[in-house]
C-alpha atoms as a PDB file:
ATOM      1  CA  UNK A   1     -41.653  43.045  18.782  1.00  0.00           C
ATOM      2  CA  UNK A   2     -39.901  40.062  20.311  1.00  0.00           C
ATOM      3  CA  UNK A   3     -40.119  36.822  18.512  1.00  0.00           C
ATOM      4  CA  UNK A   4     -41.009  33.631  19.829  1.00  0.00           C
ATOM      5  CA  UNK A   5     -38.678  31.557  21.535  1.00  0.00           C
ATOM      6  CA  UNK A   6     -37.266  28.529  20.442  1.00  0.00           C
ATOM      7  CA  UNK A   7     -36.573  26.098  22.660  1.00  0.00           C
ATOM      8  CA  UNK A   8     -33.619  23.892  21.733  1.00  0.00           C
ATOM      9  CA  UNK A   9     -33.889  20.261  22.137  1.00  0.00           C
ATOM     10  CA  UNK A  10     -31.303  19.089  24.762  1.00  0.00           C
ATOM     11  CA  UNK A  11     -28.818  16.256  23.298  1.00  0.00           C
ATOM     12  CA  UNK A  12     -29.294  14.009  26.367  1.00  0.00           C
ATOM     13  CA  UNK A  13     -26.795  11.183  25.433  1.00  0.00           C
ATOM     14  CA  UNK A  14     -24.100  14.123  25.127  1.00  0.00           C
ATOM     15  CA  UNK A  15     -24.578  15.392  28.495  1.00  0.00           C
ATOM     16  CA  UNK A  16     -25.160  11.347  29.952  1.00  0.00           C
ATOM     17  CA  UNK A  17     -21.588  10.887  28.585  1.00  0.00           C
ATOM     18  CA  UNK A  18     -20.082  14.651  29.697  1.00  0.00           C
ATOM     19  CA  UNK A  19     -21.542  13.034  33.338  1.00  0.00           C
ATOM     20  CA  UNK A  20     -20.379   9.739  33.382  1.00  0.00           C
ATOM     21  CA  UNK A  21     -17.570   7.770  35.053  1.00  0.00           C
ATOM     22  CA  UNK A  22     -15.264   4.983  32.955  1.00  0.00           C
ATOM     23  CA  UNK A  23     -15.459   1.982  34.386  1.00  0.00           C
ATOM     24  CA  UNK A  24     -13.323   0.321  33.978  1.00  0.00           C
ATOM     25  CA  UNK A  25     -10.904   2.551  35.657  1.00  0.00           C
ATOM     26  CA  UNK A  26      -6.903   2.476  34.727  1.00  0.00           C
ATOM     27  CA  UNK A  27      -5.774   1.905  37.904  1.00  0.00           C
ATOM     28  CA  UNK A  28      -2.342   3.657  37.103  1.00  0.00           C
ATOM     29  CA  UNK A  29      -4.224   6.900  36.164  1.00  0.00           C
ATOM     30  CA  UNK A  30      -6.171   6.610  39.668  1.00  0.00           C
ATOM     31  CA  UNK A  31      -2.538   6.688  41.173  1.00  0.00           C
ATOM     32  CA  UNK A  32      -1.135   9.295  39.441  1.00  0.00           C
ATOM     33  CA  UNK A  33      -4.334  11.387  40.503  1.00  0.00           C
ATOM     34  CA  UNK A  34      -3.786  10.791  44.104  1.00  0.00           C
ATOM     35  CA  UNK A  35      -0.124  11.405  43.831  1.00  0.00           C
ATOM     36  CA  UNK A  36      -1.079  15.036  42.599  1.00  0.00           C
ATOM     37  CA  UNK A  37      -3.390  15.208  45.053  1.00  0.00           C
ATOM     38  CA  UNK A  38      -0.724  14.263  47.659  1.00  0.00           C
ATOM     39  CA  UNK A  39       1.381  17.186  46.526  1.00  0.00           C
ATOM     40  CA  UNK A  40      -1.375  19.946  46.715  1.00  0.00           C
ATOM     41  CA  UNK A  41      -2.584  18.735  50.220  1.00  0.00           C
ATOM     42  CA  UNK A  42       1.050  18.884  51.105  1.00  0.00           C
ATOM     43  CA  UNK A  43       1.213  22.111  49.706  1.00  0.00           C
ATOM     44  CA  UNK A  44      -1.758  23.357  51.511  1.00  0.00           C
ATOM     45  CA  UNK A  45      -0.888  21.628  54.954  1.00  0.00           C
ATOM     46  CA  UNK A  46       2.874  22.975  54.577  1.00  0.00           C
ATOM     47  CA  UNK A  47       2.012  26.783  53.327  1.00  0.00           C
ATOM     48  CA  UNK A  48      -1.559  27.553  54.839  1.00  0.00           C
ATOM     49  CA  UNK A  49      -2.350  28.943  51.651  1.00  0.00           C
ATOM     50  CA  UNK A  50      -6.053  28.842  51.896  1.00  0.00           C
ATOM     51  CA  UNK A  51      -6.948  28.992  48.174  1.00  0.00           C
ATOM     52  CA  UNK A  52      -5.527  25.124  47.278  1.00  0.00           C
ATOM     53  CA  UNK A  53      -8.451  24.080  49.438  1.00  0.00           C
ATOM     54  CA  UNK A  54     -10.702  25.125  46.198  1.00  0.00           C
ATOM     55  CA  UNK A  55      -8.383  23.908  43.797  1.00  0.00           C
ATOM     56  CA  UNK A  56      -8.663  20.512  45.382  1.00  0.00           C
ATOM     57  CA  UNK A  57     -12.702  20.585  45.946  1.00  0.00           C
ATOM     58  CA  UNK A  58     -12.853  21.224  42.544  1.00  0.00           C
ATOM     59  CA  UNK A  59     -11.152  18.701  41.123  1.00  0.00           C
ATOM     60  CA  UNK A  60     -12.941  15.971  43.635  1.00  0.00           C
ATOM     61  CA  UNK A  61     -16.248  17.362  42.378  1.00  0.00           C
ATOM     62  CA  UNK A  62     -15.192  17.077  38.821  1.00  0.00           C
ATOM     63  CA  UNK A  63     -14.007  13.894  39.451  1.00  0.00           C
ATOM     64  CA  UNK A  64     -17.274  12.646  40.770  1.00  0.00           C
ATOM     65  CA  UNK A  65     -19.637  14.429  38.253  1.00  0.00           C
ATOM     66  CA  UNK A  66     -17.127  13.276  35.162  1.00  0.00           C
ATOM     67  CA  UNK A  67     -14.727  10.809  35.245  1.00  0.00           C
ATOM     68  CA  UNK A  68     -11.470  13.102  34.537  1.00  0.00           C
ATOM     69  CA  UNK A  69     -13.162  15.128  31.838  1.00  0.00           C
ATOM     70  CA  UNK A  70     -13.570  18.094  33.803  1.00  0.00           C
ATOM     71  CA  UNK A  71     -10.785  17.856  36.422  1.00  0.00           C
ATOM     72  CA  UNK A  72      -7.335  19.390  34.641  1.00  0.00           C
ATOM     73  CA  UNK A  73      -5.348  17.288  36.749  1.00  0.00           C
ATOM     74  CA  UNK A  74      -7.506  14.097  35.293  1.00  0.00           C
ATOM     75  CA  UNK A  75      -6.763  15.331  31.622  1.00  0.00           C
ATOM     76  CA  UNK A  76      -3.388  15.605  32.965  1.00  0.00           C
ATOM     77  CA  UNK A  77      -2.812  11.939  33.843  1.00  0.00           C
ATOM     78  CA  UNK A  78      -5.192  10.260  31.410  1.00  0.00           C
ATOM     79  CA  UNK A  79      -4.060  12.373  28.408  1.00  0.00           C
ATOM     80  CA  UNK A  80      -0.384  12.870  29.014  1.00  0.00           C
ATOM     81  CA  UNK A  81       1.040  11.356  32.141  1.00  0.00           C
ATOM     82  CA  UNK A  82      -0.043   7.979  32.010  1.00  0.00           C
ATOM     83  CA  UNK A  83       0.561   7.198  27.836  1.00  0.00           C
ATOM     84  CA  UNK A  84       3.783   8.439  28.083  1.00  0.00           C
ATOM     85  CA  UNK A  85       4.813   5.904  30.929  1.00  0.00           C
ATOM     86  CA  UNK A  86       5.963   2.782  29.792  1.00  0.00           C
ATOM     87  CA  UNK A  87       3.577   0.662  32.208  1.00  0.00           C
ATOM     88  CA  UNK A  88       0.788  -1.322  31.152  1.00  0.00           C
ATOM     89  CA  UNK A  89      -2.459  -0.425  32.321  1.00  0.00           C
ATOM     90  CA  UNK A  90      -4.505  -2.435  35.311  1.00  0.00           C
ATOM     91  CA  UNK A  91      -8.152  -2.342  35.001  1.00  0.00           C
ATOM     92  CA  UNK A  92     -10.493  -2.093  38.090  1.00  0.00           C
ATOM     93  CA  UNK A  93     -14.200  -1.077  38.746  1.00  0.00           C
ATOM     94  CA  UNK A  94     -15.016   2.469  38.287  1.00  0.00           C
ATOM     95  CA  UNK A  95     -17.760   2.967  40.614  1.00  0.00           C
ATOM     96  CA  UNK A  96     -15.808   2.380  43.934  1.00  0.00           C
ATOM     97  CA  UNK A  97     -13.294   4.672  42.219  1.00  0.00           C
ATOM     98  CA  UNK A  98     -16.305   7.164  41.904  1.00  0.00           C
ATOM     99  CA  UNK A  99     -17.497   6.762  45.742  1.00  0.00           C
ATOM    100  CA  UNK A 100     -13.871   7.321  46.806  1.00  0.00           C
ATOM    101  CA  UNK A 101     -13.682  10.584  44.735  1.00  0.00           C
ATOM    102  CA  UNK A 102     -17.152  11.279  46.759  1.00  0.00           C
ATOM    103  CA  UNK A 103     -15.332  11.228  49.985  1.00  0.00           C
ATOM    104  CA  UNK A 104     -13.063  13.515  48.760  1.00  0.00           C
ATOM    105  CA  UNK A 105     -15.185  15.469  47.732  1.00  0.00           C
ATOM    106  CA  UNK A 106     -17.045  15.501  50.812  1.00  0.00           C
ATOM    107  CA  UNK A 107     -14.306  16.634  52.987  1.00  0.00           C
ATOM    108  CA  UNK A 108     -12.828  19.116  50.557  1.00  0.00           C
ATOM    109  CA  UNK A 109     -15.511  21.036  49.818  1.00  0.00           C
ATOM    110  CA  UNK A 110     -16.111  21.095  53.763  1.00  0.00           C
ATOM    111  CA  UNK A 111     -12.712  22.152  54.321  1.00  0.00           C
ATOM    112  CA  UNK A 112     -13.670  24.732  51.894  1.00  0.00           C
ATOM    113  CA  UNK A 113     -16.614  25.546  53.522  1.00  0.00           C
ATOM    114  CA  UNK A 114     -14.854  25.704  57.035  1.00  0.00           C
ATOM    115  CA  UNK A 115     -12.223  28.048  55.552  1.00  0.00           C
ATOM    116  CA  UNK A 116     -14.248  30.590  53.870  1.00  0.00           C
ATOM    117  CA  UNK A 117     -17.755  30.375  55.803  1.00  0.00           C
ATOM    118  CA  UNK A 118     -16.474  29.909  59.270  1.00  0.00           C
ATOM    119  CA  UNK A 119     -13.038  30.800  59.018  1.00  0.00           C
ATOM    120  CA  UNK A 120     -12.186  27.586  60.806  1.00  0.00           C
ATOM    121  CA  UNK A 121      -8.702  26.854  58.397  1.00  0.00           C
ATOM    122  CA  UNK A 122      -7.700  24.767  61.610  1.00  0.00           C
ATOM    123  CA  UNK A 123     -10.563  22.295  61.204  1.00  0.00           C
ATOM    124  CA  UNK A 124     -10.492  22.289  57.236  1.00  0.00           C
ATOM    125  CA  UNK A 125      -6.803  21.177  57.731  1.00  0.00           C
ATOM    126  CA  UNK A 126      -7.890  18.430  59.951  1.00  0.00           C
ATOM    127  CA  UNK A 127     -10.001  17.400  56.828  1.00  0.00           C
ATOM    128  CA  UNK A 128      -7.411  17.722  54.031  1.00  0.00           C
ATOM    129  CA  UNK A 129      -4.736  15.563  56.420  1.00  0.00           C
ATOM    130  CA  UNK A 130      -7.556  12.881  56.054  1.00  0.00           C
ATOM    131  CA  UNK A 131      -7.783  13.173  51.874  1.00  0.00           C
ATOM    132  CA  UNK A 132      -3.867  13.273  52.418  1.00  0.00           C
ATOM    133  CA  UNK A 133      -3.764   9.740  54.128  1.00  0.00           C
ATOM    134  CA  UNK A 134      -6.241   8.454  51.721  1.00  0.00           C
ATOM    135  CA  UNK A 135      -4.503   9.408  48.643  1.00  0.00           C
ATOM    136  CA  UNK A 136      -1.220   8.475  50.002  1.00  0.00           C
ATOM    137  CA  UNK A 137      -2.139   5.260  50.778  1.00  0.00           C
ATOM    138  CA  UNK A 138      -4.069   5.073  47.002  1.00  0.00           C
ATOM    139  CA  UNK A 139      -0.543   6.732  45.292  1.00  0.00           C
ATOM    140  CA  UNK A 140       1.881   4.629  47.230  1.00  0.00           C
ATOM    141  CA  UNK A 141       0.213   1.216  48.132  1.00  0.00           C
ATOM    142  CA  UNK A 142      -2.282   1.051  45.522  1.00  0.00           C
ATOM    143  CA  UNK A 143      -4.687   0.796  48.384  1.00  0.00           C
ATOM    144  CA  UNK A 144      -8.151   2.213  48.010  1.00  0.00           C
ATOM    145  CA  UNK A 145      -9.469   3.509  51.130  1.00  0.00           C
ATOM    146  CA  UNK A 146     -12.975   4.613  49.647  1.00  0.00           C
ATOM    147  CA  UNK A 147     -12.922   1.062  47.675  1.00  0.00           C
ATOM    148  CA  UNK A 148     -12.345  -0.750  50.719  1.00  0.00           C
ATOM    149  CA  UNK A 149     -15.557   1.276  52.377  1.00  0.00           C
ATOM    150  CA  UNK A 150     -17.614   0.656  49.204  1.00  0.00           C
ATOM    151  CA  UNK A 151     -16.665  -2.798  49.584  1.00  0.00           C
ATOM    152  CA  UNK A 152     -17.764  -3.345  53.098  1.00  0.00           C
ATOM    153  CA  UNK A 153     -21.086  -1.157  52.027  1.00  0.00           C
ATOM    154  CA  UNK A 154     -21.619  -3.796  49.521  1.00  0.00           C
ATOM    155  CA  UNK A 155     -21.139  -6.503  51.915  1.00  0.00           C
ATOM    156  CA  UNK A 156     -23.411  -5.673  54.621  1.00  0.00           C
ATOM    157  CA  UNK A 157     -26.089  -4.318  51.618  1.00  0.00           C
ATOM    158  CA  UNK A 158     -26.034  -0.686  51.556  1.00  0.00           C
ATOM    159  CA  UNK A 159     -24.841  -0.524  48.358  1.00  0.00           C
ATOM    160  CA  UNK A 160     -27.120  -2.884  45.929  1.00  0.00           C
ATOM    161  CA  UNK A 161     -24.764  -5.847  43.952  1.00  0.00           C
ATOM    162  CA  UNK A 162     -26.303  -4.391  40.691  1.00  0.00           C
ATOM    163  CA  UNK A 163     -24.118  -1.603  41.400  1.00  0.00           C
ATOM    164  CA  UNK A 164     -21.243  -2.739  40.375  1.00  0.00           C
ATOM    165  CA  UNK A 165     -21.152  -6.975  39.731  1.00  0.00           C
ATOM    166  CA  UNK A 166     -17.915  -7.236  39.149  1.00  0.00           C
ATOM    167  CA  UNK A 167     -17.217  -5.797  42.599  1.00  0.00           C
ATOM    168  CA  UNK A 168     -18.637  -8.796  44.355  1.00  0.00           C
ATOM    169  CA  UNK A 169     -15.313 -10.392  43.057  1.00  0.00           C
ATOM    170  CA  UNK A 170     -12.564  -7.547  43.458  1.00  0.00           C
ATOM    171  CA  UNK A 171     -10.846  -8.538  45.993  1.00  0.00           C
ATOM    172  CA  UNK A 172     -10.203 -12.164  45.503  1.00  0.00           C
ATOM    173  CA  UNK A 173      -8.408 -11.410  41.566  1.00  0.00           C
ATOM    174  CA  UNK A 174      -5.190 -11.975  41.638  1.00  0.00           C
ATOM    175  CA  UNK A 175      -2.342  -8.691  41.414  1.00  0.00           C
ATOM    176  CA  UNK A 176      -2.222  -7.760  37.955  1.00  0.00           C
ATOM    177  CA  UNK A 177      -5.737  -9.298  36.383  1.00  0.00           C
ATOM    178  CA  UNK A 178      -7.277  -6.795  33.689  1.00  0.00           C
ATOM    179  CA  UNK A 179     -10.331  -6.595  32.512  1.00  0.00           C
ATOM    180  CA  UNK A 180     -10.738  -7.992  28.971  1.00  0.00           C
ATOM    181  CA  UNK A 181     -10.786  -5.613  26.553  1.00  0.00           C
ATOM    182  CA  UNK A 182     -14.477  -5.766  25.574  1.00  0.00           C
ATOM    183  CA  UNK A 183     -15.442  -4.841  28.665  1.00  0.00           C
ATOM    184  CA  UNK A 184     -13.450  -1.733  28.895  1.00  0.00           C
ATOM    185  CA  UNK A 185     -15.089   1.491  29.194  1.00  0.00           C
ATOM    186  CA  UNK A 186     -13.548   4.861  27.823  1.00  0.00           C
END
């Protein structure tokens, strides 16, 4: 005799938070991701070993889905990396942070894609010298490819204002303005 089943209710604001993105973003932690990212493209581009291609979809996907949550090297950089610097943190927007983990995400996961379903590692490495250029330029310069895009989206209205508001000002704050604290997210 089986007995009935019992549906458990789902705690929705626990999985709304599991899949959410801070905003604001600590810009150093944002860095610090793309530095590691730097290293395992180099890695990949340097060694041909196939298998960092997944390692870096992964953690693009994570990021996108959940803020750093999910990706090890976000609970890396956000948990032990970036308290243990002695820099204060700069606040930006979060969602043009998400949109450029979406492009990197895109490509990755295509690389992956063109490595394992085609067997095109030439192409996929085409890809992951792109994510490398991006997340040089984000580790090094501090400048956000993907936020640049999102910006011009916004701009020409692909991307609505309500968005992100505080976009529509990003680029005219001056180096080093923060967000005050009560409008920090986690």
């Amino acid at each position: 005799m089986t007995s009935p089943s019992v549906t458990t209710p789902v705690d929705t604001s626990r999985v709304r938070r599991l899949f959410s993105f801070p905003d604001p973003v600590n810009e150093v932690s944002a860095r610090l991701v793309a530095g590691g990212v730097v290293v395992m493209a180099i890695a990949l581009l340097v060694t041909g070993w196939h298998w960092i291609v997944l390692v870096l979809a992964y953690g693009f996907v994570a990021r996108v889905l959940t803020g750093p949550t999910l990706s090890p090297l976000g609970q890396l950089v956000t948990l032990v990396i970036t308290p243990a610097l002695p820099v204060e943190p700069k606040y930006v927007p979060g969602p043009p942070k998400r949109f450029a983990q979406g492009i990197g995400a895109t490509l990755t996961v295509s690389a992956a894609i063109l490595t394992y379903a085609f067997d095109a590692f030439g192409a996929a490495e085409v890809l992951v010298a792109m994510v490398l250029l991006a997340a040089t330029l984000e580790s090094v310069f501090a400048y956000c490819l993907g936020c640049k895009i999102f910006n011009l989206l916004m701009r020409i209205g692909v991307v609505p204002a309500s968005v992100c508001e505080r976009c529509n000002d990003i680029w005219s704050d001056p180096p080093g303005t923060s967000i005050p604290t009560h409008t920090r997210g986690t």
